[in-house]
PDB file of N, CA and C in Angstrom:
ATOM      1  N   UNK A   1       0.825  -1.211   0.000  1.00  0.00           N
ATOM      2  CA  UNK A   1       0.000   0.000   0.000  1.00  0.00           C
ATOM      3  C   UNK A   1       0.858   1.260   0.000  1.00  0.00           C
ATOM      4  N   UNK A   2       0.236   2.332  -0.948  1.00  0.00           N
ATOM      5  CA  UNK A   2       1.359   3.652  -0.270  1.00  0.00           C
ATOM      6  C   UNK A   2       1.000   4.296   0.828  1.00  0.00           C
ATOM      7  N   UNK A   3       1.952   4.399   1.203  1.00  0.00           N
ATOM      8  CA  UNK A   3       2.098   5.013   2.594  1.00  0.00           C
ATOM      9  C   UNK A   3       2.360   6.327   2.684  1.00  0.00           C
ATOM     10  N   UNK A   4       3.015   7.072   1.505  1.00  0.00           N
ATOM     11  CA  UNK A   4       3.471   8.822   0.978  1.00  0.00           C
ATOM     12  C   UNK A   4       2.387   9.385   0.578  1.00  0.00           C
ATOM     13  N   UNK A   5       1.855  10.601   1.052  1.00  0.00           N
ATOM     14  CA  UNK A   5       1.620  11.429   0.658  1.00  0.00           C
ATOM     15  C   UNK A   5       1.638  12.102  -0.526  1.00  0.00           C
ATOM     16  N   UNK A   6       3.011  12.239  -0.950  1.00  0.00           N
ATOM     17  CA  UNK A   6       2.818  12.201  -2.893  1.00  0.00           C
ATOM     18  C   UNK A   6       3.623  11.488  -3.283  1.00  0.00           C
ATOM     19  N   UNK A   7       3.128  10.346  -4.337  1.00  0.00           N
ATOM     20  CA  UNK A   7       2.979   9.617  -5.581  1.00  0.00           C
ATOM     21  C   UNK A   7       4.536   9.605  -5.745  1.00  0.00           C
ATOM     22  N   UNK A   8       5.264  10.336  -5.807  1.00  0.00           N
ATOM     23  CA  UNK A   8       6.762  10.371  -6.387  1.00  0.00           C
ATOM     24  C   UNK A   8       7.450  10.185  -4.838  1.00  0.00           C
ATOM     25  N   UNK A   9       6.984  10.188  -3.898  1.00  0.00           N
ATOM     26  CA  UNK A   9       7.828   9.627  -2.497  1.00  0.00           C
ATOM     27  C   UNK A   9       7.730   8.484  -2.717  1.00  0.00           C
ATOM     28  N   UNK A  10       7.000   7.521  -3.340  1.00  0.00           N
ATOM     29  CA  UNK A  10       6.800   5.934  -3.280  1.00  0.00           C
ATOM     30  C   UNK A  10       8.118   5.133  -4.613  1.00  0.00           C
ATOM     31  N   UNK A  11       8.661   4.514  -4.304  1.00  0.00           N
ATOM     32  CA  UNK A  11       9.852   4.508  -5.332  1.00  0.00           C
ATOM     33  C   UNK A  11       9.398   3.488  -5.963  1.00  0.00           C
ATOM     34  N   UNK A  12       8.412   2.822  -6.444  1.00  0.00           N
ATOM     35  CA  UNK A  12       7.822   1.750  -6.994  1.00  0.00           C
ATOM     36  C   UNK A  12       6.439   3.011  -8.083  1.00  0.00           C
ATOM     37  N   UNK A  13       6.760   3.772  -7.725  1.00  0.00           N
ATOM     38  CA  UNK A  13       5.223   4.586  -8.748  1.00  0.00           C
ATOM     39  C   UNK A  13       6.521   5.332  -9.472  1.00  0.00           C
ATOM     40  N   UNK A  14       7.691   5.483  -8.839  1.00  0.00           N
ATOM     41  CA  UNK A  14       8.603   6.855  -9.863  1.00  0.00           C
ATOM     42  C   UNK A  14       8.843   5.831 -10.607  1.00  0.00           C
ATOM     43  N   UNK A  15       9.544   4.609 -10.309  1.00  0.00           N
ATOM     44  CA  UNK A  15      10.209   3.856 -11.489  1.00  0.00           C
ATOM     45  C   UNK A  15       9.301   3.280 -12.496  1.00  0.00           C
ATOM     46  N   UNK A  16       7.932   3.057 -12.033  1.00  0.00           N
ATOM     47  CA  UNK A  16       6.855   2.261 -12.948  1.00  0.00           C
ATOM     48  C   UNK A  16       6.716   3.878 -13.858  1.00  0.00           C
ATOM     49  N   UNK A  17       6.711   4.888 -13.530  1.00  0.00           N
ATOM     50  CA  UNK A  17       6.396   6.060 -14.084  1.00  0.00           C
ATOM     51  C   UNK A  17       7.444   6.227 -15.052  1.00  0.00           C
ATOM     52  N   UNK A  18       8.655   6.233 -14.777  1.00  0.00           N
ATOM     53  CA  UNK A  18       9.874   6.530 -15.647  1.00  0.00           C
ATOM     54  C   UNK A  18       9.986   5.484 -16.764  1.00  0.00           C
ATOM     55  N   UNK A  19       9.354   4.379 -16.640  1.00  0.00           N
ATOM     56  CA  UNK A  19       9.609   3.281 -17.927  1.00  0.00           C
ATOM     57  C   UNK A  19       8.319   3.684 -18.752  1.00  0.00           C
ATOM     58  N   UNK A  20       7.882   4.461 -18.645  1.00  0.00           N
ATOM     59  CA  UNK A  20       6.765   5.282 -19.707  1.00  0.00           C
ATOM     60  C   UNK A  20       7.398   6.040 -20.521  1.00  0.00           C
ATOM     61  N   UNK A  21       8.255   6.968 -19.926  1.00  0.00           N
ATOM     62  CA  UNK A  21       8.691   7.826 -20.971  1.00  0.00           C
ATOM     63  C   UNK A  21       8.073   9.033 -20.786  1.00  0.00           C
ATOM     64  N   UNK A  22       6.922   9.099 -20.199  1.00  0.00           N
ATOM     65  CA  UNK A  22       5.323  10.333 -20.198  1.00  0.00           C
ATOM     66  C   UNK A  22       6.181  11.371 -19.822  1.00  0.00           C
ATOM     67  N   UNK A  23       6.100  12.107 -20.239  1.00  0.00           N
ATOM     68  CA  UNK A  23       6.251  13.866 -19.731  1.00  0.00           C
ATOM     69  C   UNK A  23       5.148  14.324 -19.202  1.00  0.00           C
ATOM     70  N   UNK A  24       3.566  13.980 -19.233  1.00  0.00           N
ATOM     71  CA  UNK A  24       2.707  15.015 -19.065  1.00  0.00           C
ATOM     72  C   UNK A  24       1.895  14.236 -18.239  1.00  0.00           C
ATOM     73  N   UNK A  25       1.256  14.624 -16.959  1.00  0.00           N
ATOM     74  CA  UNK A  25       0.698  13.963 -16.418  1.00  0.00           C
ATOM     75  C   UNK A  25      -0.738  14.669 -15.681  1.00  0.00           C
ATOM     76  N   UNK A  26      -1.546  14.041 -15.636  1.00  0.00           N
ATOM     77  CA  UNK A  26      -2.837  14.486 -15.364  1.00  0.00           C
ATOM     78  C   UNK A  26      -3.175  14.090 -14.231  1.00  0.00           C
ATOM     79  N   UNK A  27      -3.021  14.482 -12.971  1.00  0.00           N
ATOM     80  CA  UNK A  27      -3.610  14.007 -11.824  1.00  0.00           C
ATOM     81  C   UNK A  27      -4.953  14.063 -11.365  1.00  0.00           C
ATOM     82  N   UNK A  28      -5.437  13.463 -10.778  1.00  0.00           N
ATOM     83  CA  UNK A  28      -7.108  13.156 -10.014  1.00  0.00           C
ATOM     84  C   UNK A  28      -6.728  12.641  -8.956  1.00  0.00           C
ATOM     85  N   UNK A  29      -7.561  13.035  -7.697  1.00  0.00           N
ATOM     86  CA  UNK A  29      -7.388  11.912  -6.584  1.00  0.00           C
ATOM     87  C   UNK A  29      -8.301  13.170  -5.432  1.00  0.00           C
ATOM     88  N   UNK A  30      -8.205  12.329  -4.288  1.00  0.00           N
ATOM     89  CA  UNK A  30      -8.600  12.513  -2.796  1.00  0.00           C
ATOM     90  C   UNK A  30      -7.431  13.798  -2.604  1.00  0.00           C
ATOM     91  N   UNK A  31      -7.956  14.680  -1.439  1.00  0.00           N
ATOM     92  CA  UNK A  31      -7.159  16.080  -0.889  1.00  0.00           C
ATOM     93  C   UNK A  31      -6.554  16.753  -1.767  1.00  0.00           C
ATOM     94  N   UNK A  32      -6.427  17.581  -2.319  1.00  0.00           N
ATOM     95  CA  UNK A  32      -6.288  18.571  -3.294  1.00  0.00           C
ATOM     96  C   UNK A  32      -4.984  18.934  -2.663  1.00  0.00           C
ATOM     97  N   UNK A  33      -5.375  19.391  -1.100  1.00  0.00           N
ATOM     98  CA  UNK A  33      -4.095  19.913  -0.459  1.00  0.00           C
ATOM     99  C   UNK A  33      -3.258  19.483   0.315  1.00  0.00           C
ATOM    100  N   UNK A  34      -3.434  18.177   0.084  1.00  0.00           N
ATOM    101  CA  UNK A  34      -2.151  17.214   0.665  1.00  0.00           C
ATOM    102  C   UNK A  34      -1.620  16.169  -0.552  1.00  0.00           C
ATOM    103  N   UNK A  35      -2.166  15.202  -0.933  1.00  0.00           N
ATOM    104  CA  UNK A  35      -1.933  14.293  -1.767  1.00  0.00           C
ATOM    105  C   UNK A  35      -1.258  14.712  -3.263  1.00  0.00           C
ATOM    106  N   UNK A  36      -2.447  15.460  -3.777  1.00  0.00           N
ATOM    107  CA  UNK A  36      -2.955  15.366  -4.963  1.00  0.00           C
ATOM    108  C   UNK A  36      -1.450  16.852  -5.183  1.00  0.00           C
ATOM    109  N   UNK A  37      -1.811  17.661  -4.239  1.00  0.00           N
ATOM    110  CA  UNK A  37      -0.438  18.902  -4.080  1.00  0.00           C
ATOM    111  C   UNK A  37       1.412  18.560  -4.372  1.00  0.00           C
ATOM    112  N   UNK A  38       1.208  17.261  -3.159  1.00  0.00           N
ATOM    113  CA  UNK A  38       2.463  16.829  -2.784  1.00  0.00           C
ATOM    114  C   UNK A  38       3.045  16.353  -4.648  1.00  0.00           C
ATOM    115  N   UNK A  39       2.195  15.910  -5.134  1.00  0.00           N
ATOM    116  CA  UNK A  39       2.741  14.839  -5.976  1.00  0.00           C
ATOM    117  C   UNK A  39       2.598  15.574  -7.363  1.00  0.00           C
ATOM    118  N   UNK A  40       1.770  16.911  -7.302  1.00  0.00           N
ATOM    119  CA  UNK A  40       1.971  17.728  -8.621  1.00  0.00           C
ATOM    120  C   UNK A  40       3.516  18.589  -8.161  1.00  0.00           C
ATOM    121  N   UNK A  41       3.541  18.887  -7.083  1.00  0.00           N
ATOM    122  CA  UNK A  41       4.811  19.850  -7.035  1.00  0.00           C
ATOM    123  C   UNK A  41       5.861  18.837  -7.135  1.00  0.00           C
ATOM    124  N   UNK A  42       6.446  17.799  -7.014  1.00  0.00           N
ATOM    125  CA  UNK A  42       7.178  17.127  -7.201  1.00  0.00           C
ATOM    126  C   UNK A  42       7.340  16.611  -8.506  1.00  0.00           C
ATOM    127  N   UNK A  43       6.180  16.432  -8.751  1.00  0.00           N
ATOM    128  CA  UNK A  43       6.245  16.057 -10.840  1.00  0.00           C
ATOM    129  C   UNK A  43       7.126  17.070 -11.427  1.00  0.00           C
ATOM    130  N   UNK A  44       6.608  18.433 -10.700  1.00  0.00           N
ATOM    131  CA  UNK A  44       6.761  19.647 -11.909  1.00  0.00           C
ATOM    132  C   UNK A  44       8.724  19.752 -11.363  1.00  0.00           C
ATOM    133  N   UNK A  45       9.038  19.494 -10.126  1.00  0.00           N
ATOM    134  CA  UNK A  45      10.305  19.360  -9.949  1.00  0.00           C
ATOM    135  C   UNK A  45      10.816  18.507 -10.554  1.00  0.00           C
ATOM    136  N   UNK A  46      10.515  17.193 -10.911  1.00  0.00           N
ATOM    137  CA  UNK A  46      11.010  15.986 -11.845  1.00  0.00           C
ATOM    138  C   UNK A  46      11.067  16.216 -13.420  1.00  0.00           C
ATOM    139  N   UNK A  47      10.532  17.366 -13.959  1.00  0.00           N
ATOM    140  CA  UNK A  47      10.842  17.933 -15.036  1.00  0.00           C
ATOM    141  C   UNK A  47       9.170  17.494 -15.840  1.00  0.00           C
ATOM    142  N   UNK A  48       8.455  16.788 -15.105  1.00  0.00           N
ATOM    143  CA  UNK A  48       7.020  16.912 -15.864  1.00  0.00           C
ATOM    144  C   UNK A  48       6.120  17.654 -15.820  1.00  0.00           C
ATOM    145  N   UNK A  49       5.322  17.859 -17.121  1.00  0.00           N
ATOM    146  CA  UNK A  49       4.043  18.788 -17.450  1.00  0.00           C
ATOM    147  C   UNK A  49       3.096  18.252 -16.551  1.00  0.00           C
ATOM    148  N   UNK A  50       2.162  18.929 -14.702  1.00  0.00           N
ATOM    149  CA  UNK A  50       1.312  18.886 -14.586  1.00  0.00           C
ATOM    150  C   UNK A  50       0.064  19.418 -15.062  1.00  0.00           C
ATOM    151  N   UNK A  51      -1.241  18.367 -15.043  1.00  0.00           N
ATOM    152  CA  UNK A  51      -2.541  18.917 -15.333  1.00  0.00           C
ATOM    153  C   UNK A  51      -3.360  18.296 -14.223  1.00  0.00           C
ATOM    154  N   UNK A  52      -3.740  19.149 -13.291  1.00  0.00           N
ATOM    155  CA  UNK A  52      -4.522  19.046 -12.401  1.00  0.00           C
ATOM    156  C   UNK A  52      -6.385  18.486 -12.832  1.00  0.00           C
ATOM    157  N   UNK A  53      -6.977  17.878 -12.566  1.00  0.00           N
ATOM    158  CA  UNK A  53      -8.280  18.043 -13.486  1.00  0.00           C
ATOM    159  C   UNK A  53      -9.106  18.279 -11.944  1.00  0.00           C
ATOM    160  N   UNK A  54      -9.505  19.574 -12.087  1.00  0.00           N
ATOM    161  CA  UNK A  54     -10.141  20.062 -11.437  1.00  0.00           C
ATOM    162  C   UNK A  54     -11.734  19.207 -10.844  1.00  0.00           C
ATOM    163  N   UNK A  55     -12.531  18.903 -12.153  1.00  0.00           N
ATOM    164  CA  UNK A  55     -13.665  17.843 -11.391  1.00  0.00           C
ATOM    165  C   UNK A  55     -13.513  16.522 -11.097  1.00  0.00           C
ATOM    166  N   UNK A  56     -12.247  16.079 -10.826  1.00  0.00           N
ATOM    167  CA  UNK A  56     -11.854  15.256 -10.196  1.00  0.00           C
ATOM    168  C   UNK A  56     -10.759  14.640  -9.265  1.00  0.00           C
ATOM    169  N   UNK A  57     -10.942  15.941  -8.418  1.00  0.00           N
ATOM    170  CA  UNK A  57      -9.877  16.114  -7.556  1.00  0.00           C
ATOM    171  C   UNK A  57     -11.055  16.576  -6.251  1.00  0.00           C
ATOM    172  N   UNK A  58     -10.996  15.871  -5.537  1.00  0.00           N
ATOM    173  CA  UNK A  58     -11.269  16.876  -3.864  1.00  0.00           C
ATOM    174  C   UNK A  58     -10.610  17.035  -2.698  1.00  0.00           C
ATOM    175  N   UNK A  59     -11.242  17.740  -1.315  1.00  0.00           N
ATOM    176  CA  UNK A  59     -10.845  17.880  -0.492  1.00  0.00           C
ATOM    177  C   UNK A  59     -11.964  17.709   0.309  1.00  0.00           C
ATOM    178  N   UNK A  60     -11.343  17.279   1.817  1.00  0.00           N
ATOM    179  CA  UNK A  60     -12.017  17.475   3.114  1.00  0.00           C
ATOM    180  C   UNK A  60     -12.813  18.696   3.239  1.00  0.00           C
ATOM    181  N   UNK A  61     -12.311  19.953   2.660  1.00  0.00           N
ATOM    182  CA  UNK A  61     -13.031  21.076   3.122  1.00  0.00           C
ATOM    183  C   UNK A  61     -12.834  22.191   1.872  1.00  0.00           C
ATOM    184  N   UNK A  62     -13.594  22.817   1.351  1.00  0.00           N
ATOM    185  CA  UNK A  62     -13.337  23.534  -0.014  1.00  0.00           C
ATOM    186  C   UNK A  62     -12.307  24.513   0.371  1.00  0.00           C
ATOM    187  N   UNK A  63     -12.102  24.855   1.680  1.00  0.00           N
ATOM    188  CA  UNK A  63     -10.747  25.438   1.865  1.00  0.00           C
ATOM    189  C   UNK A  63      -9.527  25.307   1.462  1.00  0.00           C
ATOM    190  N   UNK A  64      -9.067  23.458   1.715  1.00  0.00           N
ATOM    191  CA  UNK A  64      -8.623  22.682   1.246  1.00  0.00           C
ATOM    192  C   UNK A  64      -8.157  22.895  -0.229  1.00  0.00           C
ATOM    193  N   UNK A  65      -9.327  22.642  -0.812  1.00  0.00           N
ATOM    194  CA  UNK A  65      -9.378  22.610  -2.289  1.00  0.00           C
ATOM    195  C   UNK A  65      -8.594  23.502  -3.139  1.00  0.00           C
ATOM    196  N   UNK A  66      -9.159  24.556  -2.694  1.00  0.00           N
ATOM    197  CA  UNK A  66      -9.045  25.834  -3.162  1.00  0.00           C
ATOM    198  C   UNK A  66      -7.039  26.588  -3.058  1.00  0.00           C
ATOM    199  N   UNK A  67      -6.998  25.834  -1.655  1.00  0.00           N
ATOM    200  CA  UNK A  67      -5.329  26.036  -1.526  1.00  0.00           C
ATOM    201  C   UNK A  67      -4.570  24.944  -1.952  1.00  0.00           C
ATOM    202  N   UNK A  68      -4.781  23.817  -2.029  1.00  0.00           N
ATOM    203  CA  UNK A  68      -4.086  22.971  -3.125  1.00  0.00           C
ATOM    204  C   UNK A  68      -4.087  23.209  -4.446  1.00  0.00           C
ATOM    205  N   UNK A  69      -5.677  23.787  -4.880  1.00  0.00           N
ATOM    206  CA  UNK A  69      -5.449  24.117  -6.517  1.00  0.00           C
ATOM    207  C   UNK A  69      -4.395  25.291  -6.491  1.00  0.00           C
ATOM    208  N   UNK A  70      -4.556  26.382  -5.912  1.00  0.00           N
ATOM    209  CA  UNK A  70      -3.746  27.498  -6.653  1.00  0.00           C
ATOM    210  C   UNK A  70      -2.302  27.393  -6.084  1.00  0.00           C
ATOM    211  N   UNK A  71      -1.800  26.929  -4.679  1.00  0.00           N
ATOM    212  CA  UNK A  71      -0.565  26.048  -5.094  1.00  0.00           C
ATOM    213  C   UNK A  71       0.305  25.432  -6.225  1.00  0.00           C
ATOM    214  N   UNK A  72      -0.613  24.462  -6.695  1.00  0.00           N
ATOM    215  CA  UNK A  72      -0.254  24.126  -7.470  1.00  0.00           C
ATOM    216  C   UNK A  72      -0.287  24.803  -9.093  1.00  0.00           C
ATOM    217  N   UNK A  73      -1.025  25.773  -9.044  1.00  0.00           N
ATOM    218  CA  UNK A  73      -0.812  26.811  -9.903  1.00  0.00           C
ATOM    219  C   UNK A  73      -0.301  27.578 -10.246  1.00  0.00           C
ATOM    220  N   UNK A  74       0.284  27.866  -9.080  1.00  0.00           N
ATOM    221  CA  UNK A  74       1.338  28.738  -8.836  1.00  0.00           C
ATOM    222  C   UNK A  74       2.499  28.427  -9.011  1.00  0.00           C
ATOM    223  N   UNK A  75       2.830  27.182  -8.636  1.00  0.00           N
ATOM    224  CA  UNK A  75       4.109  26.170  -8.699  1.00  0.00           C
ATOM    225  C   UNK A  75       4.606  25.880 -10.410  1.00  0.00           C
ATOM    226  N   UNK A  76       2.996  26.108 -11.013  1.00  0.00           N
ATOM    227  CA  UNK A  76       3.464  25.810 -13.044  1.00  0.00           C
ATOM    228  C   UNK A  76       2.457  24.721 -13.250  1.00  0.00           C
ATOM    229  N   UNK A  77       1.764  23.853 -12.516  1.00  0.00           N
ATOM    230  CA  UNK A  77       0.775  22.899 -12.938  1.00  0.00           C
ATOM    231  C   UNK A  77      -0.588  23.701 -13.804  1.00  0.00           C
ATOM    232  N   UNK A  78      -1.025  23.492 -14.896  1.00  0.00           N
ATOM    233  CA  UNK A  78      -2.127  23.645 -16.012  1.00  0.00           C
ATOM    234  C   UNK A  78      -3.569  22.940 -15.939  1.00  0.00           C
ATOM    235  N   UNK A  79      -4.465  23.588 -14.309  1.00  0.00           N
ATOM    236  CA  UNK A  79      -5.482  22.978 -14.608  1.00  0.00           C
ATOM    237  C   UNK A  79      -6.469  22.513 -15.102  1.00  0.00           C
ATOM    238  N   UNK A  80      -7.428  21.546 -15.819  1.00  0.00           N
ATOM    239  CA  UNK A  80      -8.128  21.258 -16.650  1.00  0.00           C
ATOM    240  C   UNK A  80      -9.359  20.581 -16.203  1.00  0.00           C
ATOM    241  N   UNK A  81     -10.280  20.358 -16.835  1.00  0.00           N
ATOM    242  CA  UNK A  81     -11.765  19.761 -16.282  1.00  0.00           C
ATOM    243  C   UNK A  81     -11.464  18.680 -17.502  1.00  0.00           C
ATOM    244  N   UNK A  82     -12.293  17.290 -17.206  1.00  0.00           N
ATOM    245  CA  UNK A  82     -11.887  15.766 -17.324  1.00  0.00           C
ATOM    246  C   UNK A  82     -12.746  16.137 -18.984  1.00  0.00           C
ATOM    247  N   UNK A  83     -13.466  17.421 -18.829  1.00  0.00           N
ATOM    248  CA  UNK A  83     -13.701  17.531 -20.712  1.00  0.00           C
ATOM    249  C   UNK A  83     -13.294  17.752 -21.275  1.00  0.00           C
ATOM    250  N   UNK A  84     -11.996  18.603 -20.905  1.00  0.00           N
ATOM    251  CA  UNK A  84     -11.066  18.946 -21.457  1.00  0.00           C
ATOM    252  C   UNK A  84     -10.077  18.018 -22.019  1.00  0.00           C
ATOM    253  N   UNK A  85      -9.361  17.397 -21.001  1.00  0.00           N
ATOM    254  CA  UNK A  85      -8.628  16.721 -20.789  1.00  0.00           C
ATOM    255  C   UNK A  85      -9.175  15.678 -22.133  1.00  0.00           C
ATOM    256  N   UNK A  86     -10.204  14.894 -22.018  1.00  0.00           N
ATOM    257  CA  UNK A  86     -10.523  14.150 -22.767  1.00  0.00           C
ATOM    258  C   UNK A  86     -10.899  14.238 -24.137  1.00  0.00           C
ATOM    259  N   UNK A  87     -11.420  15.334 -24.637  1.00  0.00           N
ATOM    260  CA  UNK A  87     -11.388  15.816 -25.730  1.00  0.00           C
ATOM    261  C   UNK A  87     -10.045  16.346 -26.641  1.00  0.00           C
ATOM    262  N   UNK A  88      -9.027  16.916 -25.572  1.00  0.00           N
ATOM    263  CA  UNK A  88      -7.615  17.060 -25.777  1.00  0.00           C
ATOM    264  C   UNK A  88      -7.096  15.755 -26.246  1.00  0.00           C
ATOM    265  N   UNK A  89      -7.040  14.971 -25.598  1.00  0.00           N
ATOM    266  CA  UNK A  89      -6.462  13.387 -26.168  1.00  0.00           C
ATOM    267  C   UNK A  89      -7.155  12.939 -26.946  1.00  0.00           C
ATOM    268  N   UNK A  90      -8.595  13.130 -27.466  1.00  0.00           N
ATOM    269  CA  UNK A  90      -9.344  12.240 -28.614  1.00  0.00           C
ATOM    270  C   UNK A  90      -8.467  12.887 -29.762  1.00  0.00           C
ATOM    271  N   UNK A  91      -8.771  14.643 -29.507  1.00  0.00           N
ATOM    272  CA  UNK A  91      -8.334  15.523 -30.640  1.00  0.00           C
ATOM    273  C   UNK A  91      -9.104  15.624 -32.660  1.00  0.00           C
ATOM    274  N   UNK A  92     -10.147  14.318 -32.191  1.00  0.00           N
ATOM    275  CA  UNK A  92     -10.944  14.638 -33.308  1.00  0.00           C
ATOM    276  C   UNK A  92     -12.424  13.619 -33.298  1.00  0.00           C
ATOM    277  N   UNK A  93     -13.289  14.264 -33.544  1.00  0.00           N
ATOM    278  CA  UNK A  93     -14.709  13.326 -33.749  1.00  0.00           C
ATOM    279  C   UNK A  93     -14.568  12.561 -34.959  1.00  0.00           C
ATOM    280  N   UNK A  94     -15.088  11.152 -34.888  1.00  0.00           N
ATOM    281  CA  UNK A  94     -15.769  10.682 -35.640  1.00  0.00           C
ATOM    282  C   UNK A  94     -14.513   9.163 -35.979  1.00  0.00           C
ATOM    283  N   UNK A  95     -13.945   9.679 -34.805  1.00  0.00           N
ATOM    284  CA  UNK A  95     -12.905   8.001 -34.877  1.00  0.00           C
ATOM    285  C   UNK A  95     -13.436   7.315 -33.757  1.00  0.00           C
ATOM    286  N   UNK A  96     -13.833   6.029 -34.050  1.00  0.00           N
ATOM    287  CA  UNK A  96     -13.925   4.910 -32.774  1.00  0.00           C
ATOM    288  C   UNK A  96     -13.821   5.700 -31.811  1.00  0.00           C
ATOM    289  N   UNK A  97     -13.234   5.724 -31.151  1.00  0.00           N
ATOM    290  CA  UNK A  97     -12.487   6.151 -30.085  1.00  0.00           C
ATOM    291  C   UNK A  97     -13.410   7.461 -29.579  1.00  0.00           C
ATOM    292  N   UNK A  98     -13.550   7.967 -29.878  1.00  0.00           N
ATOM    293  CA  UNK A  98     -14.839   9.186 -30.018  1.00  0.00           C
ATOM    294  C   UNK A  98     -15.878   8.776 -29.680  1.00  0.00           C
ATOM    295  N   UNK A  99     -16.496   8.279 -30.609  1.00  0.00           N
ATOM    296  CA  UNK A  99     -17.854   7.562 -30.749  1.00  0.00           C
ATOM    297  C   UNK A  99     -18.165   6.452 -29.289  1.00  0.00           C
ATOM    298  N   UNK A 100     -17.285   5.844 -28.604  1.00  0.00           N
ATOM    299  CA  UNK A 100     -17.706   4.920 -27.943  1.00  0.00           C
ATOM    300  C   UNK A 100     -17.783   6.050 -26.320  1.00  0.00           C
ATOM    301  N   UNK A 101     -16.944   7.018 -26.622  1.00  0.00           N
ATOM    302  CA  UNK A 101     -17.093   7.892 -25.179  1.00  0.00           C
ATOM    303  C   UNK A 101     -18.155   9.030 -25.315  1.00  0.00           C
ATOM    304  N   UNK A 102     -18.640   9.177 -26.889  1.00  0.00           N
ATOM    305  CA  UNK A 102     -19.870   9.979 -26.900  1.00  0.00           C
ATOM    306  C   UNK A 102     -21.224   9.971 -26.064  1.00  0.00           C
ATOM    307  N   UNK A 103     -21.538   8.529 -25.820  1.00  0.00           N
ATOM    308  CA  UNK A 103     -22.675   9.006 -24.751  1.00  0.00           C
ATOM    309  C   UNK A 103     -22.435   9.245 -23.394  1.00  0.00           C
ATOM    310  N   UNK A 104     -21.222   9.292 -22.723  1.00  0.00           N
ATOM    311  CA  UNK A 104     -20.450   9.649 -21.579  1.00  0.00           C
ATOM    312  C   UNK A 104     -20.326  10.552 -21.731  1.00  0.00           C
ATOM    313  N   UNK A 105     -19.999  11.570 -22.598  1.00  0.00           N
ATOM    314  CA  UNK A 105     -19.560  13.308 -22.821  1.00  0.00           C
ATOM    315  C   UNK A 105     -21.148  14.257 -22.843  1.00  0.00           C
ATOM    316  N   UNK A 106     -21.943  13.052 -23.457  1.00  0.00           N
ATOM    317  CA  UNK A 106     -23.086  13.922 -23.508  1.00  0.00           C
ATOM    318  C   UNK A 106     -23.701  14.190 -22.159  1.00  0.00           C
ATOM    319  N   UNK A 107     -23.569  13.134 -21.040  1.00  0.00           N
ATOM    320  CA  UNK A 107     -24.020  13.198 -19.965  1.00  0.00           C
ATOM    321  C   UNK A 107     -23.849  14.134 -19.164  1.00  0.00           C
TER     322      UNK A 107
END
């Protein structure tokens, strides 16, 4: 189980992470201002593009929220909403790939 706070303290998520190759990473998760914080400011120190996705990220208390997001905004992370995000990676209608997440987008 992890036991860190952010994602890049666990040395079994950096190395599974580094045999990707990924530069850009999109985080979601539980506490905005502990977890989800710890492990965007450390990405963006490890030389990767954070993207926070805003409707799927929370906190204990919108206080919380609110100071983990702009933290991490402040730090260089590029927040995004999961429509974004997902429409960014399709990058065009009318391929498979589109079509099967279309009645999910419409929702």
């Amino acid at each position: 189980p992890k036991m860190e706070f952010g994602c890049f303290g666990n040395d079994r998520f950096a190395g599974e992470l580094a045999l990707t190759a990924r530069k850009q990473l999109l985080l979601i998760g539980m506490e905005s201002h502990v977890c989800v914080c710890q492990t965007a400011l450390a990405g963006l120190e490890a030389g990767y593009e954070i993207y926070p996705v805003r409707d799927a990220i929370v906190s204990s208390t919108r206080e919380g929220y609110k100071a983990g997001m702009e933290r991490m905004i402040l730090a260089g992370a590029q927040p995004v909403t999961a429509h974004m995000a997902i429409f960014e990676l399709l990058g065009r209608a009318g391929t498979p790939e589109f079509k099967s997440l279309l009645p999910l987008l419409k929702a």
